[in-house]
C-alpha atoms as a PDB file:
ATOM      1  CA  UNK A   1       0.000   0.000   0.000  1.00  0.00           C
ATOM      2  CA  UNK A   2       2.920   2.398   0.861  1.00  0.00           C
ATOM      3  CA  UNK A   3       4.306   1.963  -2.472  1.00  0.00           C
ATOM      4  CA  UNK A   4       1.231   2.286  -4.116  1.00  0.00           C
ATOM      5  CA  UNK A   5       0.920   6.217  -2.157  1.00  0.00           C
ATOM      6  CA  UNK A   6       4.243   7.247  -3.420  1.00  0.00           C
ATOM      7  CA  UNK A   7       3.654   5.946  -7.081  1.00  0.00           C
ATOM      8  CA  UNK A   8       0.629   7.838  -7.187  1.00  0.00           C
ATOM      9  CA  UNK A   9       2.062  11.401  -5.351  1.00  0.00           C
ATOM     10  CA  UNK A  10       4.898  10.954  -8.087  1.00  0.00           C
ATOM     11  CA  UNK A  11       2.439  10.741 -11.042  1.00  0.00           C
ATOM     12  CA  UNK A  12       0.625  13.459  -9.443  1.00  0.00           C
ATOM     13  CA  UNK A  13       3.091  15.810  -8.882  1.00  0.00           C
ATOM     14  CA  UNK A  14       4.362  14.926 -12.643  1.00  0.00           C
ATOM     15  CA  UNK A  15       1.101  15.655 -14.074  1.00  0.00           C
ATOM     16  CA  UNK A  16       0.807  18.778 -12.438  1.00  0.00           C
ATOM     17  CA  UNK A  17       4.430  20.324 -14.107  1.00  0.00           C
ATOM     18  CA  UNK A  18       3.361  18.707 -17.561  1.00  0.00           C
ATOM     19  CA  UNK A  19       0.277  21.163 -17.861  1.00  0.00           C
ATOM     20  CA  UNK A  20       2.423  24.144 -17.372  1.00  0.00           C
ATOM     21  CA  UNK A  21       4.304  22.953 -20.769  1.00  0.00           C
ATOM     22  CA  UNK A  22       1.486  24.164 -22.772  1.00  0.00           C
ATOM     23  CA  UNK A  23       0.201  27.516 -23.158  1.00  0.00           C
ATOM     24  CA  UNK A  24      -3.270  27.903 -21.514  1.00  0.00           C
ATOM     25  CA  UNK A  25      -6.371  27.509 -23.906  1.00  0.00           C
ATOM     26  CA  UNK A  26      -7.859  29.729 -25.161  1.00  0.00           C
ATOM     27  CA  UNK A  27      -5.284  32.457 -25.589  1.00  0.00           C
ATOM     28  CA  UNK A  28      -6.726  34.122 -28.817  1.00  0.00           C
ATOM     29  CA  UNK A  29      -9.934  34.951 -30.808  1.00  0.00           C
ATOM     30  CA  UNK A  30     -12.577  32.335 -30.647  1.00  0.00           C
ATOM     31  CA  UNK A  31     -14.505  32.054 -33.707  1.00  0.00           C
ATOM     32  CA  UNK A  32     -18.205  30.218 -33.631  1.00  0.00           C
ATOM     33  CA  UNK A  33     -19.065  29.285 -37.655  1.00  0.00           C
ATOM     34  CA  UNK A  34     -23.181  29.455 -37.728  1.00  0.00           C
ATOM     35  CA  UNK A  35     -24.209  27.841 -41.129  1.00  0.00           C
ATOM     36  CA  UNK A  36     -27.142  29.581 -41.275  1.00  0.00           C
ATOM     37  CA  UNK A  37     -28.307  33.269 -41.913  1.00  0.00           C
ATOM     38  CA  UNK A  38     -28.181  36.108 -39.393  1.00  0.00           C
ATOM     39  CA  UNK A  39     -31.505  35.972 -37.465  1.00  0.00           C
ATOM     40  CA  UNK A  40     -32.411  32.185 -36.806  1.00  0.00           C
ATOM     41  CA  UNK A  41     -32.685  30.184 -33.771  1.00  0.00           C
ATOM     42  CA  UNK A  42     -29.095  29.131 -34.153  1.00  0.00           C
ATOM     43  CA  UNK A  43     -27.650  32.189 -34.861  1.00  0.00           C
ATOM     44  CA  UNK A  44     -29.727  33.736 -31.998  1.00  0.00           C
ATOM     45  CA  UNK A  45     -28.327  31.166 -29.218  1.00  0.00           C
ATOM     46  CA  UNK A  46     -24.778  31.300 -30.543  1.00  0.00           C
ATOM     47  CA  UNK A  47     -25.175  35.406 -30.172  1.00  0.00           C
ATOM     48  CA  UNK A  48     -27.056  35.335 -26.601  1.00  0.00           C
ATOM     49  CA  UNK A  49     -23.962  33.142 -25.454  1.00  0.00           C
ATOM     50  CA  UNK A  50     -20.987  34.731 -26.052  1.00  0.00           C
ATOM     51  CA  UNK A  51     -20.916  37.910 -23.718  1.00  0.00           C
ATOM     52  CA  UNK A  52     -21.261  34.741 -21.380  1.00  0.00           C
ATOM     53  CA  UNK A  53     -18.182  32.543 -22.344  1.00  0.00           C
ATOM     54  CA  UNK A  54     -15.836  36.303 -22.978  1.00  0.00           C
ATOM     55  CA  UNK A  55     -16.466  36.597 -19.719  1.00  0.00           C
ATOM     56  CA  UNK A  56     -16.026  33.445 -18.367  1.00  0.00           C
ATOM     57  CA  UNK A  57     -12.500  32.864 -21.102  1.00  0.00           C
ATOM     58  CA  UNK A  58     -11.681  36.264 -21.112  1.00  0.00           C
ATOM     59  CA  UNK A  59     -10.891  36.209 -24.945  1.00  0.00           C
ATOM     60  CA  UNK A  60     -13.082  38.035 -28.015  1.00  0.00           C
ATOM     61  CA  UNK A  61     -15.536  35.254 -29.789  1.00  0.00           C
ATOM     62  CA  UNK A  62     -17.267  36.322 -33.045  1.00  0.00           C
ATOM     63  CA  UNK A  63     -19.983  34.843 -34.782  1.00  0.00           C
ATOM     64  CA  UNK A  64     -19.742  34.450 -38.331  1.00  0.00           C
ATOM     65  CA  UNK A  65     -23.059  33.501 -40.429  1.00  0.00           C
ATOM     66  CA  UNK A  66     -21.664  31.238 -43.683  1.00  0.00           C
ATOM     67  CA  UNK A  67     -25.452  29.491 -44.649  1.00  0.00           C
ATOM     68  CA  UNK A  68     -25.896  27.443 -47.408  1.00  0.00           C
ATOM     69  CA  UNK A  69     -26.432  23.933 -48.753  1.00  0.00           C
ATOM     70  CA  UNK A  70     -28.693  23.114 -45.350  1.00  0.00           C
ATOM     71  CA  UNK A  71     -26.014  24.006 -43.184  1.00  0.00           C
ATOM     72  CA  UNK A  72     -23.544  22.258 -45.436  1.00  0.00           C
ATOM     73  CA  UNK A  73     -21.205  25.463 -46.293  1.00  0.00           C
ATOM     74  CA  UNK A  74     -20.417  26.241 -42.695  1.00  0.00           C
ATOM     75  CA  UNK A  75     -20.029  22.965 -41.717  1.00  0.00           C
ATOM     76  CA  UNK A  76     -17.153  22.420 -44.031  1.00  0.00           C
ATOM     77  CA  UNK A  77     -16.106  25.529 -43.410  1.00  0.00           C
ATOM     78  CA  UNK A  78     -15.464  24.204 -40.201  1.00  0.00           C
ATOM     79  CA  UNK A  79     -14.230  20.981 -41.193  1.00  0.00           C
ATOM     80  CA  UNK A  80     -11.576  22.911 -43.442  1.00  0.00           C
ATOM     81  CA  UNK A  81     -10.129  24.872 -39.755  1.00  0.00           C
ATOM     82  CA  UNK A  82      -6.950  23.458 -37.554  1.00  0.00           C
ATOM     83  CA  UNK A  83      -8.399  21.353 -34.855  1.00  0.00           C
ATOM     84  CA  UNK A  84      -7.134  23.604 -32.218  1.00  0.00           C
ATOM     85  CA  UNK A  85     -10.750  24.401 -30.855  1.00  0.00           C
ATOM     86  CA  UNK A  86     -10.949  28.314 -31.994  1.00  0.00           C
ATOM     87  CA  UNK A  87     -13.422  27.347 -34.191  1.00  0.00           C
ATOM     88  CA  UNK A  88     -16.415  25.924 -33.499  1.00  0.00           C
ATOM     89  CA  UNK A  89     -19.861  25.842 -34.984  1.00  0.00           C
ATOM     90  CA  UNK A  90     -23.407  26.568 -34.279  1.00  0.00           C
ATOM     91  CA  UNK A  91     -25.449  24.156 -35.900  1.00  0.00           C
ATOM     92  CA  UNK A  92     -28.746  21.986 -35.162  1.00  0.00           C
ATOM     93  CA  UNK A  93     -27.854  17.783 -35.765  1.00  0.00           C
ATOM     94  CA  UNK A  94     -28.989  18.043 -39.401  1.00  0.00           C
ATOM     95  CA  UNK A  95     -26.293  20.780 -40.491  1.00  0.00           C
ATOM     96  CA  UNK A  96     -23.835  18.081 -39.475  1.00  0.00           C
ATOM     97  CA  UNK A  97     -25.748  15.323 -41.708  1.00  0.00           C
ATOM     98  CA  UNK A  98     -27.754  16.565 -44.735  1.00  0.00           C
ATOM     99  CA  UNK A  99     -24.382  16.202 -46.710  1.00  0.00           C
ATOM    100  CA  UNK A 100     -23.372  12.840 -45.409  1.00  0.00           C
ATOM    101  CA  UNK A 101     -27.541  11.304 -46.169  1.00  0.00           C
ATOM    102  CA  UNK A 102     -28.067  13.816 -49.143  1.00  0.00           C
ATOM    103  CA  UNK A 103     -25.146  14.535 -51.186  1.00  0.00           C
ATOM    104  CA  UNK A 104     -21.658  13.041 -51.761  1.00  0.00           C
ATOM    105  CA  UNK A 105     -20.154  14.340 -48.338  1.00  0.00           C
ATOM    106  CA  UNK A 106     -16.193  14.861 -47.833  1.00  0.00           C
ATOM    107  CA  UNK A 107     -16.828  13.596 -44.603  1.00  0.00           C
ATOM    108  CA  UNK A 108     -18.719  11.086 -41.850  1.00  0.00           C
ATOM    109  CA  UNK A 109     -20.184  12.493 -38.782  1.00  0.00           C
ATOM    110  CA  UNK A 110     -17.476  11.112 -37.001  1.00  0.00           C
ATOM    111  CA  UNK A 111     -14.974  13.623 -38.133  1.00  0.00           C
ATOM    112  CA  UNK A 112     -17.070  16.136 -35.866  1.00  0.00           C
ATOM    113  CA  UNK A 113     -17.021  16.097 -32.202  1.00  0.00           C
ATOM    114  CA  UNK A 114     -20.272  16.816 -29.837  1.00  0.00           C
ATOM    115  CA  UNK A 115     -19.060  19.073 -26.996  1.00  0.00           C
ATOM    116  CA  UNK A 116     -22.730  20.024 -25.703  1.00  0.00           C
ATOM    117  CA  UNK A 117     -26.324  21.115 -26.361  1.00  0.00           C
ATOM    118  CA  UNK A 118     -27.542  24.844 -25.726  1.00  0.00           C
ATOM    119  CA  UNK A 119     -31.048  24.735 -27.013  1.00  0.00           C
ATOM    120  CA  UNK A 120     -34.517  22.756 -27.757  1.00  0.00           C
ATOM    121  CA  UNK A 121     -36.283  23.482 -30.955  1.00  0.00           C
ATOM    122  CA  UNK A 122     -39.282  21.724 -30.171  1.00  0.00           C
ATOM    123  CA  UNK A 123     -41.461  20.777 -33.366  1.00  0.00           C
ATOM    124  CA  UNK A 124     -45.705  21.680 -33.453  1.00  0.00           C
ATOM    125  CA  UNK A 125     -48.017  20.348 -35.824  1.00  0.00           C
ATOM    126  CA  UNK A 126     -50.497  23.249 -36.815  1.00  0.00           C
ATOM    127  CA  UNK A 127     -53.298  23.582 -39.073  1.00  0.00           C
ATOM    128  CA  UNK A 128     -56.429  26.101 -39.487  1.00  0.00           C
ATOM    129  CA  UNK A 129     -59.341  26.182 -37.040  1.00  0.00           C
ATOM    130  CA  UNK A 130     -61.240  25.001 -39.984  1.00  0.00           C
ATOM    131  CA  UNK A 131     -59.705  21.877 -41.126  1.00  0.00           C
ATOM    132  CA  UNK A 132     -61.509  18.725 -40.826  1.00  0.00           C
ATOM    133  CA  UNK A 133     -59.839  17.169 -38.379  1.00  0.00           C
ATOM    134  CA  UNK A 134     -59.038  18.218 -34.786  1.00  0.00           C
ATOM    135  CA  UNK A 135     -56.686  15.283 -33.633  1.00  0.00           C
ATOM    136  CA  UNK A 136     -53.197  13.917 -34.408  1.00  0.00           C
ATOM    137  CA  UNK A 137     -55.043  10.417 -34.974  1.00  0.00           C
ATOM    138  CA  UNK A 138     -57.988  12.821 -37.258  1.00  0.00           C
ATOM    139  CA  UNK A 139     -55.238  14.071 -39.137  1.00  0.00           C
ATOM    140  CA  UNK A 140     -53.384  10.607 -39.397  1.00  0.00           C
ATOM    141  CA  UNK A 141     -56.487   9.050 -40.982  1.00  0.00           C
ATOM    142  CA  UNK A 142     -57.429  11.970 -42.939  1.00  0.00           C
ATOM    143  CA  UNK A 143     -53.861  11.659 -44.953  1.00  0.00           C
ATOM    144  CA  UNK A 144     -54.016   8.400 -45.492  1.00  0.00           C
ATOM    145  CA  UNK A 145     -57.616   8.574 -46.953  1.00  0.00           C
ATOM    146  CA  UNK A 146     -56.555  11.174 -49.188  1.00  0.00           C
ATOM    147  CA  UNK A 147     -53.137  10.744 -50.686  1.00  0.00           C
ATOM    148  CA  UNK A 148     -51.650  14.207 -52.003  1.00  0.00           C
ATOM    149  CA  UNK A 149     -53.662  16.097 -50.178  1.00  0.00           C
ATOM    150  CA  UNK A 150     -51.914  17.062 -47.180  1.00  0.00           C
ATOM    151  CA  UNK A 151     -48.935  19.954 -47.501  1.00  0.00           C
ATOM    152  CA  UNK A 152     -46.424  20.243 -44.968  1.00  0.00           C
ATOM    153  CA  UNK A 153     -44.310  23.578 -44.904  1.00  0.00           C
ATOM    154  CA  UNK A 154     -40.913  23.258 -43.149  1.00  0.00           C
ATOM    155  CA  UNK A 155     -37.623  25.092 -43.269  1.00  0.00           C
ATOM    156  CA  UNK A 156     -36.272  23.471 -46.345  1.00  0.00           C
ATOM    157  CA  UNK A 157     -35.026  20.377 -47.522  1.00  0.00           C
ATOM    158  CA  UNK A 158     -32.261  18.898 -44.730  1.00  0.00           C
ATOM    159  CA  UNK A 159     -33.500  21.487 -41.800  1.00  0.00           C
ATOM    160  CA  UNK A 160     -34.332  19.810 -38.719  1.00  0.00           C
ATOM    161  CA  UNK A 161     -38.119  20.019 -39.738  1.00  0.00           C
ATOM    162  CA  UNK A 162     -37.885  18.488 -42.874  1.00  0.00           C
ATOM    163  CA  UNK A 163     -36.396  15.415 -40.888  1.00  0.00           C
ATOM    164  CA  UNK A 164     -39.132  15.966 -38.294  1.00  0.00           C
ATOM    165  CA  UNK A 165     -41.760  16.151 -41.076  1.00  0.00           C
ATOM    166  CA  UNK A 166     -39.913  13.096 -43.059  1.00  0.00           C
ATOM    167  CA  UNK A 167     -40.021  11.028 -40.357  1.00  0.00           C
ATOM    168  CA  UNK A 168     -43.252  11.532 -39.068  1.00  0.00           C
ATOM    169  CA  UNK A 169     -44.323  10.755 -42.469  1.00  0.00           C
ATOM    170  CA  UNK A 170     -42.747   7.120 -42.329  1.00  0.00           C
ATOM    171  CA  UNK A 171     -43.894   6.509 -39.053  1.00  0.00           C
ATOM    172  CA  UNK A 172     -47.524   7.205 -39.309  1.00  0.00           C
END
């Protein structure tokens, strides 16, 4: 057990000098890629945080809006940055995707890292006062009774609520 103590204070004590080695992160700009235009809900959250984390890092963070493609633009924008985490980006799980499951992607969703959620974008299914049904099973039967029929309107093909709206479609 006593050897086992002294190991571990040497690691510890070596651990503690190595981390002094490197300079301390961040030390420069920060730079937060939103692949979307000014004014959405992503853009919106990535603006209402940073006056948070300057404070809290103590370095300037901009927000740059590069839309396009779904979120595809920015997201290889980002892809196309050093690794060195001063440059991160704002996006909702489909920016990440709609290249890899639409298009001929340079990349796999594994060549982005997760480092946490900020926001909920719930989804709503609305429709006039005065359509015929008044139910999610009404509405369900209604569609199916009358193929074509039924328009959804959504943010655009590979937004989050085209997949909502895509998926719902299969599942019902």
């Amino acid at each position: 057990m006593k050897k086992f103590l002294i190991v571990l204070t040497v690691s510890v004590l070596l651990c503690g000098t190595i981390s002094y080695a490197y300079a301390e992160f961040p030390d420069k700009q920060i730079t937060i890629i939103v692949p979307y235009s000014a004014g959405g809900g992503n853009d919106i959250g990535a603006r209402l945080m940073v006056p948070y984390l300057q404070e809290e890092l103590g370095v300037s963070i901009v927000v740059t809006n590069k839309p396009g493609g779904g979120g595809q633009v920015g997201s290889r924008l980002l892809l196309s940055e050093k690794a060195d985490g001063y440059t991160l980006l704002m996006a909702s799980f489909p920016a990440t995707i709609t290249g890899i499951l639409l298009a001929d992607a340079p990349y796999t969703i594994d060549d982005f890292d997760y480092i946490c959620g900020q926001q909920e974008d719930p989804r709503m299914l609305i429709t006039s006062s005065n359509a015929p049904f008044k139910t999610l099973e009404e509405f369900i039967s209604y569609a199916k009774e009358n193929p074509g029929l039924i328009t959804v309107s959504n943010a655009g093909t590979g937004s989050s609520s085209w997949f909502s709206a895509l998926a719902f479609e299969l599942m019902a």
